[in-house]
PDB file of N, CA and C in Angstrom:
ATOM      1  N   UNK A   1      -7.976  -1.554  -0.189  1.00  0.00           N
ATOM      2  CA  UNK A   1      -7.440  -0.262  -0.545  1.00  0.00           C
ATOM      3  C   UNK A   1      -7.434   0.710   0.625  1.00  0.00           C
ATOM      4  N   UNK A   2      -8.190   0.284   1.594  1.00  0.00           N
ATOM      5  CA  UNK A   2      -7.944   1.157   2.793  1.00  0.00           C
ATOM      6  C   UNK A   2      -6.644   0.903   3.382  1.00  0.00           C
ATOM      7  N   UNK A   3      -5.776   1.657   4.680  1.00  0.00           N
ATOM      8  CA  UNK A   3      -4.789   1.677   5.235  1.00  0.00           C
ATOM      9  C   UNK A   3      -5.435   1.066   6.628  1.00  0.00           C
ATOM     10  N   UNK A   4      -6.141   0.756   6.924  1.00  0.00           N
ATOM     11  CA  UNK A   4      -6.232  -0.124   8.489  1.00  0.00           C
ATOM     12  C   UNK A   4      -5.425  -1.224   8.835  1.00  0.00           C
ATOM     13  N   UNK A   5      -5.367  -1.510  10.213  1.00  0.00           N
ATOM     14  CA  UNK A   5      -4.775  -2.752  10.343  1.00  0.00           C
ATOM     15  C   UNK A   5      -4.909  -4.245  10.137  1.00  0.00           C
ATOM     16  N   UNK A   6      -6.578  -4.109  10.005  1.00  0.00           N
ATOM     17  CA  UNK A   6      -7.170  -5.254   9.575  1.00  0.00           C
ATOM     18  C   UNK A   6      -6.523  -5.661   8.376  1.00  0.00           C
ATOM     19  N   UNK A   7      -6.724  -4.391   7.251  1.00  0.00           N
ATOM     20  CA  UNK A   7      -7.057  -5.082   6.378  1.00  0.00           C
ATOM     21  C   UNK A   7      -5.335  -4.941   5.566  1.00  0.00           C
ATOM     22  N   UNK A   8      -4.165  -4.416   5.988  1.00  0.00           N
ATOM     23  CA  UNK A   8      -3.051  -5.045   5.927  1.00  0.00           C
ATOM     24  C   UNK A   8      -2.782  -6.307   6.434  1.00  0.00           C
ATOM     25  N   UNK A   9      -3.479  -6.821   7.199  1.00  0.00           N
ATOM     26  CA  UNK A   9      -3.320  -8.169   8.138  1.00  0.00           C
ATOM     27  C   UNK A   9      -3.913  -9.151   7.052  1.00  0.00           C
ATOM     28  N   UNK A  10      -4.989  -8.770   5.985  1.00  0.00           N
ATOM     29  CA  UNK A  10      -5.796  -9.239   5.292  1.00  0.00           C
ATOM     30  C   UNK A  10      -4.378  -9.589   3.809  1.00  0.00           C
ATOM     31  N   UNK A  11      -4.337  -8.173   3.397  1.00  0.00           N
ATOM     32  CA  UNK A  11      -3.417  -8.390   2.215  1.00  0.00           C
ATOM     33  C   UNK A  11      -1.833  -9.000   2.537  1.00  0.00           C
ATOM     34  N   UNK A  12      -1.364  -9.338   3.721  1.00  0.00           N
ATOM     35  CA  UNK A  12      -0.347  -9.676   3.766  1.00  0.00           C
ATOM     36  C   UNK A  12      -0.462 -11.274   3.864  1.00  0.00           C
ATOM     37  N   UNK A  13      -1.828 -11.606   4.402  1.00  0.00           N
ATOM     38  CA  UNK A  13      -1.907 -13.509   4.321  1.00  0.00           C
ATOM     39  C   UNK A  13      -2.378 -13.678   3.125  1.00  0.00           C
ATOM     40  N   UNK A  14      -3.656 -12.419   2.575  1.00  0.00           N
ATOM     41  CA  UNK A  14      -3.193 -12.980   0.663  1.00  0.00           C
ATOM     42  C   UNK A  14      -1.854 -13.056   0.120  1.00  0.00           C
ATOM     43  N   UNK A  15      -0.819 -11.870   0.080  1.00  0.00           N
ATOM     44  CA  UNK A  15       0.422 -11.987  -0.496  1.00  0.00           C
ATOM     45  C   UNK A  15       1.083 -13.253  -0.366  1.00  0.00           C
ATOM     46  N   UNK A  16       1.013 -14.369   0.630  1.00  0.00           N
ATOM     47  CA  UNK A  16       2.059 -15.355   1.148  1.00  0.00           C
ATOM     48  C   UNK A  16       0.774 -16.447   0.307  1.00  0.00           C
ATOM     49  N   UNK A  17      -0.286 -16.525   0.426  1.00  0.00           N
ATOM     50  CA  UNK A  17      -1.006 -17.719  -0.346  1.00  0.00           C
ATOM     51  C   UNK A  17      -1.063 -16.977  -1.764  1.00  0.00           C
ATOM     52  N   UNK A  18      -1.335 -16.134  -2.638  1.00  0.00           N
ATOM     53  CA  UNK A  18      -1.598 -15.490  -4.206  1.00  0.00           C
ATOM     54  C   UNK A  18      -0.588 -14.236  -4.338  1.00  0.00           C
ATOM     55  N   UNK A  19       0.897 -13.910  -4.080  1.00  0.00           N
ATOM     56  CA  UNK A  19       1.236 -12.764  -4.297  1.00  0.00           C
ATOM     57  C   UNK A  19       0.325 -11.457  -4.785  1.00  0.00           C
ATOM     58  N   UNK A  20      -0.337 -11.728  -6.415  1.00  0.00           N
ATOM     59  CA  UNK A  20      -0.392 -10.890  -6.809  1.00  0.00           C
ATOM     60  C   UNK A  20      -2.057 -10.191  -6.834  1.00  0.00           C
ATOM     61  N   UNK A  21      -2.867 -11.217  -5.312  1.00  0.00           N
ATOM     62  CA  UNK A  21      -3.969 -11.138  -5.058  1.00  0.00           C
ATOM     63  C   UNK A  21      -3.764  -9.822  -3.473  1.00  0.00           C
ATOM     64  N   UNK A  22      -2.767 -10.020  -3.057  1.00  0.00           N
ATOM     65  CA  UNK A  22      -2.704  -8.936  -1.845  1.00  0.00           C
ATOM     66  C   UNK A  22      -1.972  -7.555  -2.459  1.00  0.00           C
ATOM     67  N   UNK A  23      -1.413  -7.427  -3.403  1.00  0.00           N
ATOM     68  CA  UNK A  23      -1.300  -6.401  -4.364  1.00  0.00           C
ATOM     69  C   UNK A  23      -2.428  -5.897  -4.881  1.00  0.00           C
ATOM     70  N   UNK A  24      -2.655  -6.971  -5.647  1.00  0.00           N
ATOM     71  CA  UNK A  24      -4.417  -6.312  -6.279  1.00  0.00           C
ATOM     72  C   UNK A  24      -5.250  -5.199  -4.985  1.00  0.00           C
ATOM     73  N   UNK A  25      -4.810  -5.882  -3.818  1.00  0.00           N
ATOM     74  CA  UNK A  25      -6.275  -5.362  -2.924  1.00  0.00           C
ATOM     75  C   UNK A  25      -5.477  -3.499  -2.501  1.00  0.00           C
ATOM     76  N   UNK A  26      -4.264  -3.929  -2.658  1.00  0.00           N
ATOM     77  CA  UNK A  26      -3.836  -2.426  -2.263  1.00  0.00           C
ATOM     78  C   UNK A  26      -3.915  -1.316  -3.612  1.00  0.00           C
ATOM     79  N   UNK A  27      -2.909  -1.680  -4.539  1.00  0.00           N
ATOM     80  CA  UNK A  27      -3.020  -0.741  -5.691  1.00  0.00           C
ATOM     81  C   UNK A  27      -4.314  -0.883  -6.848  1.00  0.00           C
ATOM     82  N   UNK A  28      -4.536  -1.996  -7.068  1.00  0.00           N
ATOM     83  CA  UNK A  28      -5.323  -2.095  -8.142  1.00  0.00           C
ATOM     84  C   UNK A  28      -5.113  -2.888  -9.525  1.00  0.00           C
ATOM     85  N   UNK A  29      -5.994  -3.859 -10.495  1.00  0.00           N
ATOM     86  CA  UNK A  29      -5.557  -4.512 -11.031  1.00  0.00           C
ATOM     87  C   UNK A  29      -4.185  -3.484 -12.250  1.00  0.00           C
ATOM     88  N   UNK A  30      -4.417  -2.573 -12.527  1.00  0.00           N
ATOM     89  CA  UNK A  30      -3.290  -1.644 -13.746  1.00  0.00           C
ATOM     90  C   UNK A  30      -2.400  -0.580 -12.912  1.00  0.00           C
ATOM     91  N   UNK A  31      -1.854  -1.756 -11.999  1.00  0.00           N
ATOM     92  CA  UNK A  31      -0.993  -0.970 -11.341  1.00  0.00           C
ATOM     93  C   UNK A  31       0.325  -1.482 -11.545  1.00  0.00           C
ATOM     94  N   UNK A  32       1.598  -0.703 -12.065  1.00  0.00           N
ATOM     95  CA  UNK A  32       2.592  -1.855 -12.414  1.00  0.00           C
ATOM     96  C   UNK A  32       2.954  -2.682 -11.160  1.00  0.00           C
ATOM     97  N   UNK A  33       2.692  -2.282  -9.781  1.00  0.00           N
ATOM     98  CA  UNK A  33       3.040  -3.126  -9.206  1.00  0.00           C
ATOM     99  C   UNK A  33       2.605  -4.538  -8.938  1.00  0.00           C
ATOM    100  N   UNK A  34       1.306  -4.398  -9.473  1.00  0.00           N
ATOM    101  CA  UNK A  34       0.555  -5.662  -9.769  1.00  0.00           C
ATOM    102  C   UNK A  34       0.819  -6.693 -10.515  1.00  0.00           C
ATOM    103  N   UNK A  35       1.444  -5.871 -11.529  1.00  0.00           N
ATOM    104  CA  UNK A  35       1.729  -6.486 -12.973  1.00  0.00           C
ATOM    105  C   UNK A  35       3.582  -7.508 -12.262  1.00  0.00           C
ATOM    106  N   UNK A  36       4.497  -6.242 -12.039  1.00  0.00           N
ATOM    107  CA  UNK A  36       5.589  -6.979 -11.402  1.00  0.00           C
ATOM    108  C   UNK A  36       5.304  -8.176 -10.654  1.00  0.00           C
ATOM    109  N   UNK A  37       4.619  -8.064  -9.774  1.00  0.00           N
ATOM    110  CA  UNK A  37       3.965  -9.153  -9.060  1.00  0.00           C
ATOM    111  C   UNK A  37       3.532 -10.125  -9.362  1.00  0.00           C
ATOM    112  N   UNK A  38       2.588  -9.791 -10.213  1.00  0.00           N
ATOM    113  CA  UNK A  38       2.194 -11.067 -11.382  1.00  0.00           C
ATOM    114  C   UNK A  38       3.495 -11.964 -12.242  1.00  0.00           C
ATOM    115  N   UNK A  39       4.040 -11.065 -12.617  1.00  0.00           N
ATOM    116  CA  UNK A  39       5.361 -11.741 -13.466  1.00  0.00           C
ATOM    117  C   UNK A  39       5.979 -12.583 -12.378  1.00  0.00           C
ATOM    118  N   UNK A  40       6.466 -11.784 -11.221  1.00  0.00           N
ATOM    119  CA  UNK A  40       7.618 -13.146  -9.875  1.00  0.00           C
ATOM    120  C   UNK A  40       7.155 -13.855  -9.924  1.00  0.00           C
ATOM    121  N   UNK A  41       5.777 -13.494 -10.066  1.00  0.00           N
ATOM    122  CA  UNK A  41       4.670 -14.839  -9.222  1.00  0.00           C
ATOM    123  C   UNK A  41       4.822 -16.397 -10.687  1.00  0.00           C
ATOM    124  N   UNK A  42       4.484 -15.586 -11.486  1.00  0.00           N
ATOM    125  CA  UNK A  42       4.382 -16.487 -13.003  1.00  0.00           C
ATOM    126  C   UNK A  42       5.934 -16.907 -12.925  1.00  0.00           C
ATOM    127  N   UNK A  43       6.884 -16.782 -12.649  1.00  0.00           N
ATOM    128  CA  UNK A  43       8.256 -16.776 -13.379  1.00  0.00           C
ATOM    129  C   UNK A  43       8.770 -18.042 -12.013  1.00  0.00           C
ATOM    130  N   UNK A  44       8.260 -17.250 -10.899  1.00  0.00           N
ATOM    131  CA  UNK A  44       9.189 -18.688  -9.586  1.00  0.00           C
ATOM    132  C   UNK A  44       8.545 -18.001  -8.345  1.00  0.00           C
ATOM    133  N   UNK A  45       7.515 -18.810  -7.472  1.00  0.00           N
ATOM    134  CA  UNK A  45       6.658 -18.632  -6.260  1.00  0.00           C
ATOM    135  C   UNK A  45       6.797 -17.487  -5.553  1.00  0.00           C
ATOM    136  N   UNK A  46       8.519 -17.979  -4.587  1.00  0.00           N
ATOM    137  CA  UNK A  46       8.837 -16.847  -3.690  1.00  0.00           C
ATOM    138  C   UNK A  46       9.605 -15.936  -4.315  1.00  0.00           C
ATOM    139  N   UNK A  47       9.948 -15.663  -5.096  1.00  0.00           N
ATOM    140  CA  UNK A  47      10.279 -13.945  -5.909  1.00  0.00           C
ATOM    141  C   UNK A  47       9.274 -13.127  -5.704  1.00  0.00           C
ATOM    142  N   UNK A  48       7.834 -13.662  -5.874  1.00  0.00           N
ATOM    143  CA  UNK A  48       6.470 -12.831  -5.737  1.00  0.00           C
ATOM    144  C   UNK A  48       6.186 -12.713  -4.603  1.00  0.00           C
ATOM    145  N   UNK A  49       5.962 -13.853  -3.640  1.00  0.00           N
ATOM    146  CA  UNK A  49       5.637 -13.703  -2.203  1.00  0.00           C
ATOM    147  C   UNK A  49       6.779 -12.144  -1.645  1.00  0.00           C
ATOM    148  N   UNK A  50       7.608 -12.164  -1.466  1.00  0.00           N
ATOM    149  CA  UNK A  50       8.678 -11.760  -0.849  1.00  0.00           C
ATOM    150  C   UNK A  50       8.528  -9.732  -1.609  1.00  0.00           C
ATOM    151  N   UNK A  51       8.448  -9.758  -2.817  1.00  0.00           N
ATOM    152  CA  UNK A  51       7.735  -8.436  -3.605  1.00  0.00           C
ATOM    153  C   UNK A  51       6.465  -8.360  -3.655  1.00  0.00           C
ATOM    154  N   UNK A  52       5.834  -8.493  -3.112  1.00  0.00           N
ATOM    155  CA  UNK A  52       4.453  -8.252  -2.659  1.00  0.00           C
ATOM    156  C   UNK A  52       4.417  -8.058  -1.377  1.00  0.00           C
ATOM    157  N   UNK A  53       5.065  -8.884  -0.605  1.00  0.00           N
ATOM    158  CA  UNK A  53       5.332  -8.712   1.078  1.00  0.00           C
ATOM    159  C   UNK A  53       6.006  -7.073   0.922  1.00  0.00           C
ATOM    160  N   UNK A  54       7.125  -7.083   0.335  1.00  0.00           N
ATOM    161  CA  UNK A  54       7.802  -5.979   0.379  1.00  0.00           C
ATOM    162  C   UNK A  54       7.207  -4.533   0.315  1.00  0.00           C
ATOM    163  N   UNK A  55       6.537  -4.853  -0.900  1.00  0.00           N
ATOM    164  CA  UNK A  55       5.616  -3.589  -1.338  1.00  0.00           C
ATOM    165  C   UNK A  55       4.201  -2.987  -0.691  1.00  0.00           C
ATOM    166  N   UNK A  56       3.889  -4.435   0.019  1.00  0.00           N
ATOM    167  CA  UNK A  56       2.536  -3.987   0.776  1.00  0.00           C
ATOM    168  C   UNK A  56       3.054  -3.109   2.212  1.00  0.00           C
ATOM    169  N   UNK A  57       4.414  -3.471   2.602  1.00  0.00           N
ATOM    170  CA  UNK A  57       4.193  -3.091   3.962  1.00  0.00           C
ATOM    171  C   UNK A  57       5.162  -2.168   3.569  1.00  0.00           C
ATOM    172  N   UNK A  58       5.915  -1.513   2.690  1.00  0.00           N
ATOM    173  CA  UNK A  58       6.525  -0.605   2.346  1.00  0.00           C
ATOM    174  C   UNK A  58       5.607   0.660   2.347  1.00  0.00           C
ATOM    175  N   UNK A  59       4.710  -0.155   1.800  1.00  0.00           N
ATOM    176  CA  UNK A  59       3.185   1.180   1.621  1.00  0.00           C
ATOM    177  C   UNK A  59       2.571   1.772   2.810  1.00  0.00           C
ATOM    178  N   UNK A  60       2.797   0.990   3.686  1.00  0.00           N
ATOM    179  CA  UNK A  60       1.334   0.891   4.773  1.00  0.00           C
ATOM    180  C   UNK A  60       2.651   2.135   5.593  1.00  0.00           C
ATOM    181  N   UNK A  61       3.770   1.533   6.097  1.00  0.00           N
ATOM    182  CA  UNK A  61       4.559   2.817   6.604  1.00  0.00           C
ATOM    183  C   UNK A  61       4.596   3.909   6.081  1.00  0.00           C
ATOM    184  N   UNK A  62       5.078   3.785   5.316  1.00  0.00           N
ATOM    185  CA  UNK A  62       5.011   5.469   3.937  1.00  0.00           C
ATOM    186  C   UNK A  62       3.798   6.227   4.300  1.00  0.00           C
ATOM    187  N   UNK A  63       2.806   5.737   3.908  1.00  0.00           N
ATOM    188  CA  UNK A  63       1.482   5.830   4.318  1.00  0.00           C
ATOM    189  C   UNK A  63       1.553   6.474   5.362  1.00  0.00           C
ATOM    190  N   UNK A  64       1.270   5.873   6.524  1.00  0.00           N
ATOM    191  CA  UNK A  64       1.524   6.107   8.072  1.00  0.00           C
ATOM    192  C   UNK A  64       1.929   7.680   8.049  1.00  0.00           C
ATOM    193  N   UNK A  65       3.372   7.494   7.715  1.00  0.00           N
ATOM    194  CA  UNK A  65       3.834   8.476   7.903  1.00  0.00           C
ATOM    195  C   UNK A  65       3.744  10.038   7.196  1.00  0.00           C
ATOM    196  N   UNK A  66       2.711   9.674   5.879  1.00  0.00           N
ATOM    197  CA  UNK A  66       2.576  10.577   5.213  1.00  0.00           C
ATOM    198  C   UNK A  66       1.052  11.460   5.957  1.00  0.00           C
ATOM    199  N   UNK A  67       0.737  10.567   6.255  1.00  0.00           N
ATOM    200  CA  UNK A  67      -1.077  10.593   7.134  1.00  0.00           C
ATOM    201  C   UNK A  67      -0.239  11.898   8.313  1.00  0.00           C
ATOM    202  N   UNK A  68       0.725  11.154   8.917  1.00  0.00           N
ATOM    203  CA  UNK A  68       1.080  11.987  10.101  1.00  0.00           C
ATOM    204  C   UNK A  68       1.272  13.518   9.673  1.00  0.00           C
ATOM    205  N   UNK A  69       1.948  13.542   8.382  1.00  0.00           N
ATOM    206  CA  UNK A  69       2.493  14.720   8.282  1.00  0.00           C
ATOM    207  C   UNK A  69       1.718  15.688   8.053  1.00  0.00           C
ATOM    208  N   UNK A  70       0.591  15.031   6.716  1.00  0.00           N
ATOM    209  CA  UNK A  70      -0.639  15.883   7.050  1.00  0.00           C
ATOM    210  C   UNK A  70      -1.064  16.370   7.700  1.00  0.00           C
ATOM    211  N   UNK A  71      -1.570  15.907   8.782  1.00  0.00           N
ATOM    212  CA  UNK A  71      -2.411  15.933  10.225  1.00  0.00           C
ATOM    213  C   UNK A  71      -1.754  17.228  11.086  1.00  0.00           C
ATOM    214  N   UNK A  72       0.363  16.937  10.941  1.00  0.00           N
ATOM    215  CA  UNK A  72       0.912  17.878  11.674  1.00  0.00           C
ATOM    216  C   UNK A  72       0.933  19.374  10.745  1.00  0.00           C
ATOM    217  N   UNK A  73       0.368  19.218   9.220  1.00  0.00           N
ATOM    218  CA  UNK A  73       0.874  20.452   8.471  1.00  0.00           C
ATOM    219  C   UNK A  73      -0.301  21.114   8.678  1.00  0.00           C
ATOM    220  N   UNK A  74      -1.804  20.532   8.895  1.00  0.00           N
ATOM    221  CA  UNK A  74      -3.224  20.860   9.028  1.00  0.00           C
ATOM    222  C   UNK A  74      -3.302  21.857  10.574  1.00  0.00           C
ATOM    223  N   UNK A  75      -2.534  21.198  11.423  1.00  0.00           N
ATOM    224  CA  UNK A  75      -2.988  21.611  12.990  1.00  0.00           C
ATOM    225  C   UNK A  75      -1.940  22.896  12.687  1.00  0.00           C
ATOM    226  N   UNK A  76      -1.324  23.090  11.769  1.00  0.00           N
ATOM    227  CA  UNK A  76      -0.222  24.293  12.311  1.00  0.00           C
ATOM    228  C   UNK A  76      -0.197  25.167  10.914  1.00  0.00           C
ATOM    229  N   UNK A  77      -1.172  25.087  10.509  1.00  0.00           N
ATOM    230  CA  UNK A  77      -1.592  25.839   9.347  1.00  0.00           C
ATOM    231  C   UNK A  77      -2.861  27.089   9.806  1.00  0.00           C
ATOM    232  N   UNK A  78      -3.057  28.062   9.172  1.00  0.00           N
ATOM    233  CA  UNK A  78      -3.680  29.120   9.663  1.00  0.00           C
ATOM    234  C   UNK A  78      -4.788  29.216   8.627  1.00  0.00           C
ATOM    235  N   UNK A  79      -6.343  28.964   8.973  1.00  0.00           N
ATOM    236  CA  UNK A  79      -7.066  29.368   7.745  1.00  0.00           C
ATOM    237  C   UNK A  79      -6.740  30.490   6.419  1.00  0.00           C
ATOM    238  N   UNK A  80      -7.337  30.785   5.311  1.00  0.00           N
ATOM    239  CA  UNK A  80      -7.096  31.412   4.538  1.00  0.00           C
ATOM    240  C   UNK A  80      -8.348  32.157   4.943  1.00  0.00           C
ATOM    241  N   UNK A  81      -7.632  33.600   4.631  1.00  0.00           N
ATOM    242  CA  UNK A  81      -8.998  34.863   5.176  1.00  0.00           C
ATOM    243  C   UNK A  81      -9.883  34.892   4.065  1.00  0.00           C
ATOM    244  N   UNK A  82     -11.037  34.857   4.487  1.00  0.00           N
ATOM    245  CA  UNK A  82     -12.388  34.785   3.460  1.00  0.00           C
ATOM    246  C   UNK A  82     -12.513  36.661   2.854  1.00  0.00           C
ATOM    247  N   UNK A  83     -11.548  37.083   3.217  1.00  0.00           N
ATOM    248  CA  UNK A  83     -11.965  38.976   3.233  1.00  0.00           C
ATOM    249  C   UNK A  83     -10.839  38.838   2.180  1.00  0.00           C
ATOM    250  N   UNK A  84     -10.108  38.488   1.585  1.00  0.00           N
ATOM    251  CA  UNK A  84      -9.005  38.845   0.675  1.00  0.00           C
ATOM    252  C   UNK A  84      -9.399  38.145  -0.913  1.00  0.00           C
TER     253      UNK A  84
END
């Protein structure tokens, strides 16, 4: 559930051996994306591999980039005055 590189490196060689085991590690077992995942996976192999691949590293950028924006809205933000 963390965003490191490790441990995307981790959920993306689960996704290709258990689809819906490198899902699990990002969202969580009652996450529909888990559940979708589970179904490709149950229904025909690589439908799941390939939506789980998709979704893990869909995340990890998004992510990324959402981290950044923070970081840039934090440094250029002005405390709130403790006197008001």
């Amino acid at each position: 559930m963390s965003s490191g590189g490790c441990s995307t490196c981790l959920e993306v060689i689960f996704a290709v051996v258990l689809p819906p085991l490198g899902v699990f590690f990002r969202y969580g077992c009652c996450s529909s994306e888990f559940f979708i995942s589970l179904l490709l996976t149950a229904l025909c192999y690589v439908p799941g591999i390939v939506y789980s691949l998709y979704v893990i590293l869909r995340t990890h950028r998004r992510g990324a980039a959402l981290r950044h924006a923070r970081l840039t809205a934090c440094l250029y933000t002005t405390p709130p005055n403790p006197n008001t």
